[in-house]
C-alpha atoms as a PDB file:
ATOM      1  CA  UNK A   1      76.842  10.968  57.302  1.00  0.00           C
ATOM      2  CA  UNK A   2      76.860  12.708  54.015  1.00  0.00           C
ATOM      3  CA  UNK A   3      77.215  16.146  53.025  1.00  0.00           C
ATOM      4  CA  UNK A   4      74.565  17.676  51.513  1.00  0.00           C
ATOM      5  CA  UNK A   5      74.232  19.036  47.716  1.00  0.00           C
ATOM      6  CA  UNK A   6      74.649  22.994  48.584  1.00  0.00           C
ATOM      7  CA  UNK A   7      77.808  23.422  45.986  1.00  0.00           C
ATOM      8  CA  UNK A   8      80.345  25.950  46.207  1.00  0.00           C
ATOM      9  CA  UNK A   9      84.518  26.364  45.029  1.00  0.00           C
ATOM     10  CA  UNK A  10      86.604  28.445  46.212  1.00  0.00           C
ATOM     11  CA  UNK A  11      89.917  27.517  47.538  1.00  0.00           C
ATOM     12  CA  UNK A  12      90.275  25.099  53.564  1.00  0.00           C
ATOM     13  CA  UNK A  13      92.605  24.014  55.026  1.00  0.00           C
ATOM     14  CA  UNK A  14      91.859  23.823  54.453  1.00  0.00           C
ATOM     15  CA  UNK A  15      94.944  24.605  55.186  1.00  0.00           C
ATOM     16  CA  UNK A  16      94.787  23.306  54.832  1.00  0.00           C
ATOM     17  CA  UNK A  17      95.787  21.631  54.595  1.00  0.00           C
ATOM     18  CA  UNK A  18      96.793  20.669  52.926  1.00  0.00           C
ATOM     19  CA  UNK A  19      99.152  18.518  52.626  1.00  0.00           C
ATOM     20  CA  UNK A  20     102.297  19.136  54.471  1.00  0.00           C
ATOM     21  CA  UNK A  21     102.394  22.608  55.945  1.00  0.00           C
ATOM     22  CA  UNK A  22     104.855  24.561  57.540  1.00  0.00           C
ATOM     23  CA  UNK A  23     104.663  27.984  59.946  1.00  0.00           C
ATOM     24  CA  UNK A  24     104.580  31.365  58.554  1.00  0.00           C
ATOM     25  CA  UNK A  25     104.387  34.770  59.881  1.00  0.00           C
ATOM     26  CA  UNK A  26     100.145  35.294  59.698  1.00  0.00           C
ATOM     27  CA  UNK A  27      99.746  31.698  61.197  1.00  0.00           C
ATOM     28  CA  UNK A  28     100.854  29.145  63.792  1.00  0.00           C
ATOM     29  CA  UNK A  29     100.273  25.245  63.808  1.00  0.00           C
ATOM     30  CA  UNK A  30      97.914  24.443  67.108  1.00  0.00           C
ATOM     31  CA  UNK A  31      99.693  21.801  69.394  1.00  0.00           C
ATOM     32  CA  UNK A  32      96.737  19.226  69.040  1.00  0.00           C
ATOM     33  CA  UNK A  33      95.166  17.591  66.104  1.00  0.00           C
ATOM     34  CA  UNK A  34      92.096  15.516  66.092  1.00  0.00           C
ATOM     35  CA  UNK A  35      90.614  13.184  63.446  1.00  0.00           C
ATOM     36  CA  UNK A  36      87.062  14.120  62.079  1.00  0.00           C
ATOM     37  CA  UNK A  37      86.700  11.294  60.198  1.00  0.00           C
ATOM     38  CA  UNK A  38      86.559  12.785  56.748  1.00  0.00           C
ATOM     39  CA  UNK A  39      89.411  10.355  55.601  1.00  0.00           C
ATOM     40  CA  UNK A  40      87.899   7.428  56.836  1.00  0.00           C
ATOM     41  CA  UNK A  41      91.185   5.536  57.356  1.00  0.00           C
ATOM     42  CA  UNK A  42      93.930   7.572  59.192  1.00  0.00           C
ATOM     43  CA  UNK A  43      95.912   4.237  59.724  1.00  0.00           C
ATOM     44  CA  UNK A  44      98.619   5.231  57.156  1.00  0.00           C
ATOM     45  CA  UNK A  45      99.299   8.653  58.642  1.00  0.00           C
ATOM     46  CA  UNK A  46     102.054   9.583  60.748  1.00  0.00           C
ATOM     47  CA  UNK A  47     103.226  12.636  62.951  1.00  0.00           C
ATOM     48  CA  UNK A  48     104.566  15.278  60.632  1.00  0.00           C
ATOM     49  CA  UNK A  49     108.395  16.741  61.259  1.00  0.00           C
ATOM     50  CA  UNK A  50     109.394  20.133  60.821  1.00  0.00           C
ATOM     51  CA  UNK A  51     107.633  22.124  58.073  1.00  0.00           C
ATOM     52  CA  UNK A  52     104.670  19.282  57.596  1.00  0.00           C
ATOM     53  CA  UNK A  53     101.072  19.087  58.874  1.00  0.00           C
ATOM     54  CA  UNK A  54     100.712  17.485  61.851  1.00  0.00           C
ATOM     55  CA  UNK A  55      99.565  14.022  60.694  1.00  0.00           C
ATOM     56  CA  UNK A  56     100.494  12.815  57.243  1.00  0.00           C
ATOM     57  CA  UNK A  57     101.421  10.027  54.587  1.00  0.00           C
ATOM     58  CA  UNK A  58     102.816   9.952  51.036  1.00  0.00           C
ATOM     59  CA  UNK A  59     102.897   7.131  49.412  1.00  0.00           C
ATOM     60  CA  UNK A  60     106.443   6.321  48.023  1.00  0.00           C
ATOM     61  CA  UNK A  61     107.257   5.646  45.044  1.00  0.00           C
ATOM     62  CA  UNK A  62     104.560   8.125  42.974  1.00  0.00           C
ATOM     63  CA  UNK A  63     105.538   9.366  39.597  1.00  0.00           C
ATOM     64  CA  UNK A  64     104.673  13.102  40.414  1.00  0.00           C
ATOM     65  CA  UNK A  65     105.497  14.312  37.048  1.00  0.00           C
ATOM     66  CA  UNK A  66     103.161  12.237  34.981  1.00  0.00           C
ATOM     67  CA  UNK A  67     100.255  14.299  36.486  1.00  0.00           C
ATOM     68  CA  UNK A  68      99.638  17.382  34.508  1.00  0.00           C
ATOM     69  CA  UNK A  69      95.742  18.093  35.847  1.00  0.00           C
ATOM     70  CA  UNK A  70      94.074  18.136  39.170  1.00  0.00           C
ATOM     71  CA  UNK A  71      90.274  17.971  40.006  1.00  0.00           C
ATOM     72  CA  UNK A  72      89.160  19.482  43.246  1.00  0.00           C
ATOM     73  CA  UNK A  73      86.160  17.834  44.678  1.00  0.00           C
ATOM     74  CA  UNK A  74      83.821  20.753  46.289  1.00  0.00           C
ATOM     75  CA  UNK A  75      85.152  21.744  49.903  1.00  0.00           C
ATOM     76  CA  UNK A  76      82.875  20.573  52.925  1.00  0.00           C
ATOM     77  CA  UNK A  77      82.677  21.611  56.591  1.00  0.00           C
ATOM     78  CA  UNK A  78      82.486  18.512  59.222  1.00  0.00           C
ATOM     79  CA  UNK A  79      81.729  19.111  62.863  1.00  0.00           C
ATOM     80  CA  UNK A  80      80.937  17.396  66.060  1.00  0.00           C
ATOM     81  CA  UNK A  81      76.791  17.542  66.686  1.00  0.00           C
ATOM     82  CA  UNK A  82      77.736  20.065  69.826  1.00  0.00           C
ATOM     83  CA  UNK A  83      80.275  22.282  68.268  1.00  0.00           C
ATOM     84  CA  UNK A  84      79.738  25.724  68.143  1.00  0.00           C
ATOM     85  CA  UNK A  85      80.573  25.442  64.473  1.00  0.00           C
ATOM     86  CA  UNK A  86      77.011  23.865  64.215  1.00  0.00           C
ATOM     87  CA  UNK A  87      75.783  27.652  65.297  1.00  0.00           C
ATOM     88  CA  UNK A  88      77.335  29.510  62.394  1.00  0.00           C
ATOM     89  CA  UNK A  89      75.353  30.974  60.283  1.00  0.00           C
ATOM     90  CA  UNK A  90      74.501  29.090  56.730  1.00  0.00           C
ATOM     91  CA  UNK A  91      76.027  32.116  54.786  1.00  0.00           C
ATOM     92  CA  UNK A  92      78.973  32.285  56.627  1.00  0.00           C
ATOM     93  CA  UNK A  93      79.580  28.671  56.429  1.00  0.00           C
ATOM     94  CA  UNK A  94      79.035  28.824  53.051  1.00  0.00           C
ATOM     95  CA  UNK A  95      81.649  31.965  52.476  1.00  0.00           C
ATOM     96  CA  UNK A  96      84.347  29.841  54.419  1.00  0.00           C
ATOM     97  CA  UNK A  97      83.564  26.568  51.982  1.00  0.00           C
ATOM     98  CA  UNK A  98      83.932  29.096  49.185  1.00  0.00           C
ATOM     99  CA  UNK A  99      86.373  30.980  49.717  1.00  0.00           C
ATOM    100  CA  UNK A 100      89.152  28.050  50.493  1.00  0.00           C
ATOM    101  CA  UNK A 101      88.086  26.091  47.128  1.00  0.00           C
ATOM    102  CA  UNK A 102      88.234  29.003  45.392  1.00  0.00           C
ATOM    103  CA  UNK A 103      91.995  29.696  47.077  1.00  0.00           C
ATOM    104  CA  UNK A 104      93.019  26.245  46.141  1.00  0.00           C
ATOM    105  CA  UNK A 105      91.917  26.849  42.453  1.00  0.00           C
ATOM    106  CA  UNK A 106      93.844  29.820  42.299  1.00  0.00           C
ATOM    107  CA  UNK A 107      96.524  28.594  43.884  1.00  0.00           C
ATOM    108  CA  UNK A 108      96.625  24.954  41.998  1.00  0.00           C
ATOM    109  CA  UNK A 109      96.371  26.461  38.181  1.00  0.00           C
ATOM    110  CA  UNK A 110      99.619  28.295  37.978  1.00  0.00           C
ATOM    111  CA  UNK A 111     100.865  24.341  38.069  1.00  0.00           C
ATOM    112  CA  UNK A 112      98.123  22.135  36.926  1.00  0.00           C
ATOM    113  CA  UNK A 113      95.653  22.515  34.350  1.00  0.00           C
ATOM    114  CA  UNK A 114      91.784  22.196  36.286  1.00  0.00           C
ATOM    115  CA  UNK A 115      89.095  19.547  34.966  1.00  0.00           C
ATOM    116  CA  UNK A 116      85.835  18.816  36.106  1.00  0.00           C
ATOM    117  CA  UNK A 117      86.126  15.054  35.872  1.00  0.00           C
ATOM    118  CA  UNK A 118      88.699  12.354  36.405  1.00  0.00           C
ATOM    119  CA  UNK A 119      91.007  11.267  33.653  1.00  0.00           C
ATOM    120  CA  UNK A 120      94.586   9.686  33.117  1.00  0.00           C
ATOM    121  CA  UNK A 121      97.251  11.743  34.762  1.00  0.00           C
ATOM    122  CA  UNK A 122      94.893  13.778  36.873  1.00  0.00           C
ATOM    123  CA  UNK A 123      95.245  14.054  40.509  1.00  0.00           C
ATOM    124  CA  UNK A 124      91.976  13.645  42.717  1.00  0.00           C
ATOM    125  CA  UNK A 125      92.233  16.229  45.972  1.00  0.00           C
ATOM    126  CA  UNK A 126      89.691  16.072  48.624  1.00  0.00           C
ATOM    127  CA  UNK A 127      89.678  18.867  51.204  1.00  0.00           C
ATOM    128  CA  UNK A 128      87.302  19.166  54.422  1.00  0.00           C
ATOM    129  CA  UNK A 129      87.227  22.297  56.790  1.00  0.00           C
ATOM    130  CA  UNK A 130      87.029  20.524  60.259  1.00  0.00           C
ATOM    131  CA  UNK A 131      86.302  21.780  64.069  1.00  0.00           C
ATOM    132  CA  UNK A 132      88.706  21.276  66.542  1.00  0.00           C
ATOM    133  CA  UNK A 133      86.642  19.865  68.844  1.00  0.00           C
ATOM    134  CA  UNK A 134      86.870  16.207  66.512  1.00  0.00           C
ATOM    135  CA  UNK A 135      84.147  16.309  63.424  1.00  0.00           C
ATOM    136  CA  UNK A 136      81.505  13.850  63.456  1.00  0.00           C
ATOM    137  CA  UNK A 137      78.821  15.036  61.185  1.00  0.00           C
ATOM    138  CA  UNK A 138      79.421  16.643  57.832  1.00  0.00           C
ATOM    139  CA  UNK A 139      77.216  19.461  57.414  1.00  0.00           C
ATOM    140  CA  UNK A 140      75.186  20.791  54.415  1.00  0.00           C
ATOM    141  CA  UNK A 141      78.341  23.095  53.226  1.00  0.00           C
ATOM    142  CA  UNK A 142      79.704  22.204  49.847  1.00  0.00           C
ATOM    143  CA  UNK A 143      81.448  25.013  48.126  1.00  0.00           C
ATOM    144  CA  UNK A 144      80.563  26.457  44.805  1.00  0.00           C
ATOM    145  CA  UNK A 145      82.536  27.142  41.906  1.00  0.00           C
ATOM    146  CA  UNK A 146      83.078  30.852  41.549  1.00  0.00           C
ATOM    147  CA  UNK A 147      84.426  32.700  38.427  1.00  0.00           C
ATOM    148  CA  UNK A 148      87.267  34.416  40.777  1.00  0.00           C
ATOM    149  CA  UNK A 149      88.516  34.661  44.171  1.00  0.00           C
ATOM    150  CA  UNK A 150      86.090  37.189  46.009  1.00  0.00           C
ATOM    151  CA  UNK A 151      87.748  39.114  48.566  1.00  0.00           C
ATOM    152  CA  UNK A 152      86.356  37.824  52.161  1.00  0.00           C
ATOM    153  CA  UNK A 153      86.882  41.399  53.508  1.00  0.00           C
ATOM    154  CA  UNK A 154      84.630  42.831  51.366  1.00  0.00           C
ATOM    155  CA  UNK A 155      81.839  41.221  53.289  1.00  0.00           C
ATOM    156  CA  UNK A 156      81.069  42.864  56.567  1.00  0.00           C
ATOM    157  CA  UNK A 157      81.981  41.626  59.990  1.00  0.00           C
ATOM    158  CA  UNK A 158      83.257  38.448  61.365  1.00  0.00           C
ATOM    159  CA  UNK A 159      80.379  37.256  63.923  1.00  0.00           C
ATOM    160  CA  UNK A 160      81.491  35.955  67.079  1.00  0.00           C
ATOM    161  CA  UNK A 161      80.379  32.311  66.011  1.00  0.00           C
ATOM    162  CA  UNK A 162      82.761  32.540  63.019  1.00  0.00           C
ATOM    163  CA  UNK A 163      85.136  34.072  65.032  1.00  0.00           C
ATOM    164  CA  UNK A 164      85.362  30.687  67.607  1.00  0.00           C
ATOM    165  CA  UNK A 165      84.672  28.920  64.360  1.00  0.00           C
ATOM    166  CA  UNK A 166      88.109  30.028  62.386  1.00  0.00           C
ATOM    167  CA  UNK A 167      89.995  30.312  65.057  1.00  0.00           C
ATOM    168  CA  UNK A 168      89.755  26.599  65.938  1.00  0.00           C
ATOM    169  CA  UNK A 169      89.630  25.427  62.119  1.00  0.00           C
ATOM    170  CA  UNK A 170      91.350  22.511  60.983  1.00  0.00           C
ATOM    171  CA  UNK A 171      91.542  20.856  57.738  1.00  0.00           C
ATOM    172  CA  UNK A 172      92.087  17.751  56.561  1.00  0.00           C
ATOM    173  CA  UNK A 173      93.085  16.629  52.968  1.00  0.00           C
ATOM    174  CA  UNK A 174      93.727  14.214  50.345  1.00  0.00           C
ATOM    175  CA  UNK A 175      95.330  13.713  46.760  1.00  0.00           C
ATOM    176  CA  UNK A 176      93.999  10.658  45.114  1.00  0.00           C
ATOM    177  CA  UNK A 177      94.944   9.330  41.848  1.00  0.00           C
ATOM    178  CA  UNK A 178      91.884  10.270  38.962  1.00  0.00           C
ATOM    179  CA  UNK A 179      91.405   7.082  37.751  1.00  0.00           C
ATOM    180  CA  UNK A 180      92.273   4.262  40.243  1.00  0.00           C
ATOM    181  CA  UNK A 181      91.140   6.579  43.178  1.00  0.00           C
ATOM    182  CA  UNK A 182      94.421   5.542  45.192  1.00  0.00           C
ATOM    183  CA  UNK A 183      95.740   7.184  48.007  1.00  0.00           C
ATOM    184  CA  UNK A 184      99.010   9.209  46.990  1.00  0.00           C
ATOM    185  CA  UNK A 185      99.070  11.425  50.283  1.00  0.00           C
ATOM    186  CA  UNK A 186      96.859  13.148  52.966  1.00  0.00           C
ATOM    187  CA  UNK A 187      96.907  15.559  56.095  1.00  0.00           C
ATOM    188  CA  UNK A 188      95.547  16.499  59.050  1.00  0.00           C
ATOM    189  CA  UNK A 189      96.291  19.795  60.204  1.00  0.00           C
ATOM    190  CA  UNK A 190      95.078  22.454  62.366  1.00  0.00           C
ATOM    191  CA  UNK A 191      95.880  25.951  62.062  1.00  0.00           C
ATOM    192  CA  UNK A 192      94.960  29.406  63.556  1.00  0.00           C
ATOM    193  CA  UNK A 193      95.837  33.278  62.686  1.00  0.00           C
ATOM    194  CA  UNK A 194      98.198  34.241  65.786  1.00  0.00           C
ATOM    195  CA  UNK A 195      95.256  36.616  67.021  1.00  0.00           C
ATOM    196  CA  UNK A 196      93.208  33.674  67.752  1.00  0.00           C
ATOM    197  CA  UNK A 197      96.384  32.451  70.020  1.00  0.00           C
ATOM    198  CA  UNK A 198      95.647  35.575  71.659  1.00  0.00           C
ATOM    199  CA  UNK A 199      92.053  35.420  72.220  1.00  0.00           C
ATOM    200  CA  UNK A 200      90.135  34.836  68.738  1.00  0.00           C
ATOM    201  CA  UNK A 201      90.324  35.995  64.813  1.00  0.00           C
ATOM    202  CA  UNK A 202      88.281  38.821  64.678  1.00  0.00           C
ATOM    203  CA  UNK A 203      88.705  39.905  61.006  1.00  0.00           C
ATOM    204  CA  UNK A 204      87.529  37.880  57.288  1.00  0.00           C
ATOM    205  CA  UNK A 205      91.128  38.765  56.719  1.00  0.00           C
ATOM    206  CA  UNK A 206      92.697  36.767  59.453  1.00  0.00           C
ATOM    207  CA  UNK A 207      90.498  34.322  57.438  1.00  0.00           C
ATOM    208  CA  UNK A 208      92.000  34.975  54.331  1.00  0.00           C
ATOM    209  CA  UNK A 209      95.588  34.715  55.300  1.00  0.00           C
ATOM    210  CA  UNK A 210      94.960  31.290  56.804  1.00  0.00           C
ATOM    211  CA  UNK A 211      93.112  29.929  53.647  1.00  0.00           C
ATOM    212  CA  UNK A 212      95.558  31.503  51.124  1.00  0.00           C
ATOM    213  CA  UNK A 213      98.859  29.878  53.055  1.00  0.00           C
ATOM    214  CA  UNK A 214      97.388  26.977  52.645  1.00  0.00           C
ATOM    215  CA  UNK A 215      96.477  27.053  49.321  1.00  0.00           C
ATOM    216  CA  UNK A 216      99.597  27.676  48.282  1.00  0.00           C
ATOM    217  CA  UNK A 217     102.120  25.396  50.469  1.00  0.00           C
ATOM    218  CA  UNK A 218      99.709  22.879  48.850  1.00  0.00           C
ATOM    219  CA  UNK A 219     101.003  24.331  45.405  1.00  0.00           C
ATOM    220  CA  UNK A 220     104.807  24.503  46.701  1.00  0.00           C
ATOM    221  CA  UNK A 221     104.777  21.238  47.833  1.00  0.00           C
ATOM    222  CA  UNK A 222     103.395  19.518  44.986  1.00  0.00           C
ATOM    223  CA  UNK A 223     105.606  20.909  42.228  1.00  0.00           C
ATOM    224  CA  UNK A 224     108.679  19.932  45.203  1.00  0.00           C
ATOM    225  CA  UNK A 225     107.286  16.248  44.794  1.00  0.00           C
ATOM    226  CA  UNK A 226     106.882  16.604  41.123  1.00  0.00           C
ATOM    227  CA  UNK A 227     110.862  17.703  40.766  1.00  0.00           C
ATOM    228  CA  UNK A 228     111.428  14.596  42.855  1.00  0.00           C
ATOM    229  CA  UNK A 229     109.788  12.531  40.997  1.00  0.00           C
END
């Protein structure tokens, strides 16, 4: 089950996740999380606390600081052969995969500087854009690299597909180290805009808001770890 070779960059979770999110005003945790098997091992992860994703790990120990660059592999969408994520549309997929690497770039460079291709003291991140439901298959959505973050809501309307689509999102996420390609954390995390709590996101924005927050707890909580450490 590989993804295929449409590329695309934007910034998923992915809120994604991710790694270690906490609630906001635009967006609440969901109370269930399911693996989509994107990480391949989830046997180090535990149940976040307060202001972290709902599964996650960190290795101890990591010398934060040392890592001045990060290279973000292309975002992917995995879903479960059934899911109605498997019935939205190619372009739309596409603009979601986009839209969160781009996010995460813009998000990442005020801290890091971005390379293309692993090197000493550069951080590895992997992010996927997952369906509630528990992703199977990973479909053939790779982002692209994009010269700057393209508004979603300059697009056109959400269809109802992308609507049910968003508004059970998840994300799931890893930071590897460049060179040895070690685990130094991951998360599992699903989020929703409060309007899909209240029957469904019905706006690119709501899409937005999710992807954006985060993009940048991602950023927050890196340069936390790299003060630590």
């Amino acid at each position: 089950m590989q993804p295929g070779n449409v590329r695309s960059g934007l910034a998923a979770v992915v809120t994604a996740s991710i790694v270690l999110l906490s609630g906001c005003p635009t967006t609440r945790q969901t109370r269930t999380v399911e693996e989509s098997g994107f990480l391949r091992d989830y046997s180090q992860l535990r149940e976040g606390g307060t202001g972290e994703a709902q599964l996650v790990y960190i290795k101890p120990g990591v010398a934060w600081a040392r890592y001045t660059k990060i290279k973000i592999d292309p975002v992917t969408i995995w879903t479960s052969g059934d899911s109605t994520v498997a019935s939205v549309s190619e372009a739309d997929r596409q603009l979601l995969a986009d839209y969160l690497d781009a996010s995460l770039r813009n998000s990442l460079q005020q801290n890091y500087t971005l390379v293309d291709r692993a090197e000493a003291n550069t951080l590895r991140l992997r992010v996927a854009i997952t369906d509630a439901k528990g992703a199977r298959v990973a479909l053939n959505t790779v982002s692209k690299i994009v010269p700057q973050l393209r508004l979603l809501t300059t697009v056109g309307g959400l269809a109802t597909d992308t609507q049910l689509l968003v508004g059970r999102a998840g994300v799931e996420a890893e930071i590897l180290d460049g060179v040895t390609d070690e685990r130094l954390a991951a998360a599992v995390d699903r989020r929703a805009g409060t309007k899909a709590l209240r029957g469904g996101v019905s706006t690119w924005s709501d899409v937005e808001n999710a992807f954006d927050y985060w993009s940048e707890r991602l950023r927050t909580r890196l340069a936390e770890l790299r003060q630590g450490g």
